[in-house]
Protein backbone atom coordinates (compact mmCIF):
# COMPACT_ATOMS: atom_id res chain seq x y z
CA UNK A 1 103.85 185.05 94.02
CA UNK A 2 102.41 187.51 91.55
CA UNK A 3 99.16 187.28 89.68
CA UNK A 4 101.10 186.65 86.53
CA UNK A 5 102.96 183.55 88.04
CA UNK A 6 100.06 182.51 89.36
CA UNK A 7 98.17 182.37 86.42
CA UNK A 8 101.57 180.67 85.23
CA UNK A 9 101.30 178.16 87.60
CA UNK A 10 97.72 176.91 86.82
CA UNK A 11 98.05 177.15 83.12
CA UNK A 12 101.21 174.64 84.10
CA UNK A 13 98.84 172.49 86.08
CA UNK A 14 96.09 172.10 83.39
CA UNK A 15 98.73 171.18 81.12
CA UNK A 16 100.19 168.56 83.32
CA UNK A 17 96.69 167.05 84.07
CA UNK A 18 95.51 166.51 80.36
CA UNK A 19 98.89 164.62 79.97
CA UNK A 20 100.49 167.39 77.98
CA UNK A 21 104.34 168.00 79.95
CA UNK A 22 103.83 171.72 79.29
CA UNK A 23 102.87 171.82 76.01
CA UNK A 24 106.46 171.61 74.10
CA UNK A 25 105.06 171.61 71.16
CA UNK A 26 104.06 175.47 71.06
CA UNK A 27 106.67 176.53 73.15
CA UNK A 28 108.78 175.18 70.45
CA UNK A 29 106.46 176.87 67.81
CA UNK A 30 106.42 180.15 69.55
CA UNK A 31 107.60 181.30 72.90
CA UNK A 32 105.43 184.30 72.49
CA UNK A 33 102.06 182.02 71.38
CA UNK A 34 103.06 179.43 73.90
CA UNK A 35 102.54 182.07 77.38
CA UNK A 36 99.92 183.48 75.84
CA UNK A 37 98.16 180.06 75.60
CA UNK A 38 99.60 179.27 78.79
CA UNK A 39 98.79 181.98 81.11
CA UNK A 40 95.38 183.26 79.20
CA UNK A 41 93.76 180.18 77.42
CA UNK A 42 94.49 177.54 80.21
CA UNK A 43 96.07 179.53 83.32
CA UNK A 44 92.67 182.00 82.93
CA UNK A 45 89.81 179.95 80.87
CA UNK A 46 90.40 176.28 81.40
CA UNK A 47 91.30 176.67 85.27
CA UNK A 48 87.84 178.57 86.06
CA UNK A 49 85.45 176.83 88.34
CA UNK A 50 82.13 176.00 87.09
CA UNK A 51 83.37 172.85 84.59
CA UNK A 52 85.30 170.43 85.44
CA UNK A 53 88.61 169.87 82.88
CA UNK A 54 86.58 166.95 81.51
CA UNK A 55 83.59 168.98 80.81
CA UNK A 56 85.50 171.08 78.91
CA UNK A 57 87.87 168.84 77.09
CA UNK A 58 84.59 167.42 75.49
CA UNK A 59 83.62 170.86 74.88
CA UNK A 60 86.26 171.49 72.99
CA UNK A 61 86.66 168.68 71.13
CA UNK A 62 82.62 170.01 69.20
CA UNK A 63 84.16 173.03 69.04
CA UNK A 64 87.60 172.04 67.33
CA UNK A 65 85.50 169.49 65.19
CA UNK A 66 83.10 172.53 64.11
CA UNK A 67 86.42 174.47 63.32
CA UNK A 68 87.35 171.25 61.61
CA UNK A 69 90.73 172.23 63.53
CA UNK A 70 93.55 169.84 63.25
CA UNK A 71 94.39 170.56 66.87
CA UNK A 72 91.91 168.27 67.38
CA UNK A 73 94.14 164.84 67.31
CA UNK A 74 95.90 166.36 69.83
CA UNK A 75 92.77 166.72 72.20
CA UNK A 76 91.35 162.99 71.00
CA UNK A 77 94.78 161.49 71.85
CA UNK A 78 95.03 163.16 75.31
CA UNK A 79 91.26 163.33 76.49
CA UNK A 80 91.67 159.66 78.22
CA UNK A 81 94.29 162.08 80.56
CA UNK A 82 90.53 163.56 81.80
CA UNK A 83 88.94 160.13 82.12
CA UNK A 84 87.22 160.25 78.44
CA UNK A 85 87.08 157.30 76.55
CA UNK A 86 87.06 156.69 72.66
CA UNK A 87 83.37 155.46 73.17
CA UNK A 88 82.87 158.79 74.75
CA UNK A 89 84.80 161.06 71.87
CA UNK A 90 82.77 158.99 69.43
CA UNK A 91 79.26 160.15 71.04
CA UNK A 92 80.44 163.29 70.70
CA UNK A 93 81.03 163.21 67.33
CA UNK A 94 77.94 161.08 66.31
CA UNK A 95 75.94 164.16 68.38
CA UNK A 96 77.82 167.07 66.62
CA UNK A 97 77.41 165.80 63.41
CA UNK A 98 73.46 166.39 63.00
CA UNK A 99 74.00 169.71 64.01
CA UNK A 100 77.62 170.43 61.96
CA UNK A 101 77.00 168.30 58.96
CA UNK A 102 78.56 165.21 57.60
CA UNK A 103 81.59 166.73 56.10
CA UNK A 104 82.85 167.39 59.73
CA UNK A 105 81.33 164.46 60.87
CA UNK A 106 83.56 162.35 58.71
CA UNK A 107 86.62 164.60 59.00
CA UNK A 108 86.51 163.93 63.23
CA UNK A 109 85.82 160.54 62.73
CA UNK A 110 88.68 160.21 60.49
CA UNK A 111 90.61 161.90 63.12
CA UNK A 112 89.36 159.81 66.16
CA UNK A 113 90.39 156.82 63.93
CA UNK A 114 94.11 157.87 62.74
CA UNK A 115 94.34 158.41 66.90
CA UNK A 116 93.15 155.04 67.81
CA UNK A 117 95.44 153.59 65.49
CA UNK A 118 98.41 155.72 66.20
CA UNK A 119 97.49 154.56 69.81
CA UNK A 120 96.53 150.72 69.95
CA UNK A 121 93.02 152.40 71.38
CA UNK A 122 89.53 150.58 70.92
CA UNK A 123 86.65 151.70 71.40
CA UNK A 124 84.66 150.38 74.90
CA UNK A 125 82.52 147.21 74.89
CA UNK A 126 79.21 147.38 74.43
């Protein structure tokens, strides 16, 4: 297998464990975007050891609410793929906020609640 189907092949797999089939949704947008995504951002970045794909799902869920990035919903609605919960996106976003302000405070939080009820979700007990 070459090094490009390789890297292929794990930007595939990081796709398929965060729920995401293999990401339609840009290869629809872009077939040129989508392998670059594919084989750089995920078959490169998000398969390196050192985090887990957890670690860096809530990562990058600061980072796309610091962006205030729609792409975000996308990441909220999949994260429970990585074993995060609502409870846990919401810490995230009550944590960010201090250090982003309250306009993208309120913008994720808008988000994470247009998710949960696009999804039936609920936050965790207490």
């Amino acid at each position: 297998m070459s090094e490009h189907d390789e890297r292929r092949q794990r930007g595939l797999d990081v796709y398929r464990q965060m729920g995401w089939g293999e990401n339609e949704v840009v290869k629809e947008l872009d077939p040129d975007l989508w392998a670059y995504t594919t084989d750089f951002l995920f078959g490169d970045i998000w398969s390196r050891p050192g985090l887990s794909l957890r670690e860096r799902e809530l990562v990058t869920l600061g980072v796309l609410m610091a962006a205030k990035a729609d792409g975000i919903a996308l990441h909220m609605r999949n994260a429970h793929h990585l074993g995060i919960s609502y409870s846990e996106i919401k810490e995230v976003i009550l944590q960010s906020t201090y250090y982003l302000g309250m306009p993208k405070g309120l913008f994720a939080m808008r988000k994470l609640k247009a998710v949960m009820e696009e999804t039936g979700g609920a936050f965790d007990a207490p």
